[in-house]
Protein backbone atom coordinates (compact mmCIF):
# COMPACT_ATOMS: atom_id res chain seq x y z
CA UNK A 1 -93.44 -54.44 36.24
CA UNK A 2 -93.28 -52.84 33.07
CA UNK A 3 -90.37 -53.19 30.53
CA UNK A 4 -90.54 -51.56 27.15
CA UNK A 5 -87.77 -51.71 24.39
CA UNK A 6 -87.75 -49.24 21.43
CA UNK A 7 -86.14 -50.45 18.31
CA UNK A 8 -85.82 -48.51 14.89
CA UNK A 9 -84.46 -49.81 11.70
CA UNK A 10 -83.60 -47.05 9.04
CA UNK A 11 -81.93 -47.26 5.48
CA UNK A 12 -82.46 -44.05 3.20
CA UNK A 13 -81.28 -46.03 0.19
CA UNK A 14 -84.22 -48.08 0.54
CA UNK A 15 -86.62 -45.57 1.58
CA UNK A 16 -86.93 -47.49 4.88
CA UNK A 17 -87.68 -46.12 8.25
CA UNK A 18 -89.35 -48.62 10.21
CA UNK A 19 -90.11 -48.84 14.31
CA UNK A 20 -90.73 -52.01 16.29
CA UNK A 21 -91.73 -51.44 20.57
CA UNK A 22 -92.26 -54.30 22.87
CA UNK A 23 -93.98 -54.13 26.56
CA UNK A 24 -94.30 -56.18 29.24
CA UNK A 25 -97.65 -54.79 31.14
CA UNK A 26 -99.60 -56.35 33.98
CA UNK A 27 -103.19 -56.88 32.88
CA UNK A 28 -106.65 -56.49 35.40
CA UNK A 29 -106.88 -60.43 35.40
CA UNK A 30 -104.14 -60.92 37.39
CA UNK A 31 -101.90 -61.98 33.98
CA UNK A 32 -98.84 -60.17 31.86
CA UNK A 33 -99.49 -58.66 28.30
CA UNK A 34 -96.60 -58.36 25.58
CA UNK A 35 -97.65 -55.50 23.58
CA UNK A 36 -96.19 -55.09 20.15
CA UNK A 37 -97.01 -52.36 18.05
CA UNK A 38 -94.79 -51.46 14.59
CA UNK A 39 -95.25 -49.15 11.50
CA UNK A 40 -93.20 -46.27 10.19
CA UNK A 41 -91.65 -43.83 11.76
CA UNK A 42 -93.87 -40.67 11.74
CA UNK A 43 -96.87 -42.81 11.10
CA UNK A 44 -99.78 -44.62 13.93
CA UNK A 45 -98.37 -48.13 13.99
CA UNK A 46 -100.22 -51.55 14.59
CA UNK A 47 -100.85 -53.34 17.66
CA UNK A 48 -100.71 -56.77 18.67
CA UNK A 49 -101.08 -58.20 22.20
CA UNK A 50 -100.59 -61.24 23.80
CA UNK A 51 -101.28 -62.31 27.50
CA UNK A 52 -99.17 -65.19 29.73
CA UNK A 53 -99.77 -66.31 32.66
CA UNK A 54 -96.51 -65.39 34.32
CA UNK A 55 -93.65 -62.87 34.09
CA UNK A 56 -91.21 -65.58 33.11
CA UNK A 57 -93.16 -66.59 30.16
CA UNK A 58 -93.82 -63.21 28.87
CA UNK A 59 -90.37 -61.88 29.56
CA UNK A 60 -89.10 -65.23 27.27
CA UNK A 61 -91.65 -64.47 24.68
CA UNK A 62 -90.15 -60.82 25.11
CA UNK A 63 -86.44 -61.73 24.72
CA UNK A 64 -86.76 -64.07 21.33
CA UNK A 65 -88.80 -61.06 19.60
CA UNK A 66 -86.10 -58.66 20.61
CA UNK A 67 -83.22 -60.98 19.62
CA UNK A 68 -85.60 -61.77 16.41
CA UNK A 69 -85.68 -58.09 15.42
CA UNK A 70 -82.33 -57.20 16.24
CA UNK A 71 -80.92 -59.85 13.65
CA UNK A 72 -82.83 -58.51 10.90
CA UNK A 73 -81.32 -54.97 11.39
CA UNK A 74 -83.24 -52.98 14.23
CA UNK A 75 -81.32 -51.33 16.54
């Protein structure tokens, strides 16, 4: 299982062009990872990871950082 969602959030007046990816991956312990990794678009982003111990939990964690993101403008 891996589910990735792209998200971009761009406003020229504001010199803003911003990108925001989440992933569900399986990890070698048997547990789920929700990568995050964000920057500008163009540029190497940063990365944050955290692991769960079961689909459910990292798809929920997965779903309130998209619906997070999406209200402050990414698309």
């Amino acid at each position: 299982m891996t589910e990735r969602l792209y998200l971009r959030r761009v406003d020229p007046g504001r010199n803003m062009s911003r990108f925001y990816v989440l992933a569900i991956e399986p990890n070698l312990f048997g547990e789920f990872s929700l990568v995050r990794e964000w920057g500008r678009i163009g540029k190497g982003g940063q990365v944050k990871q955290a692991s769960f111990s079961s689909a459910e939990e990292a798809q929920q964690a997965f779903m309130r950082l998209a619906r997070a993101k999406q209200r402050r403008g990414y698309y």
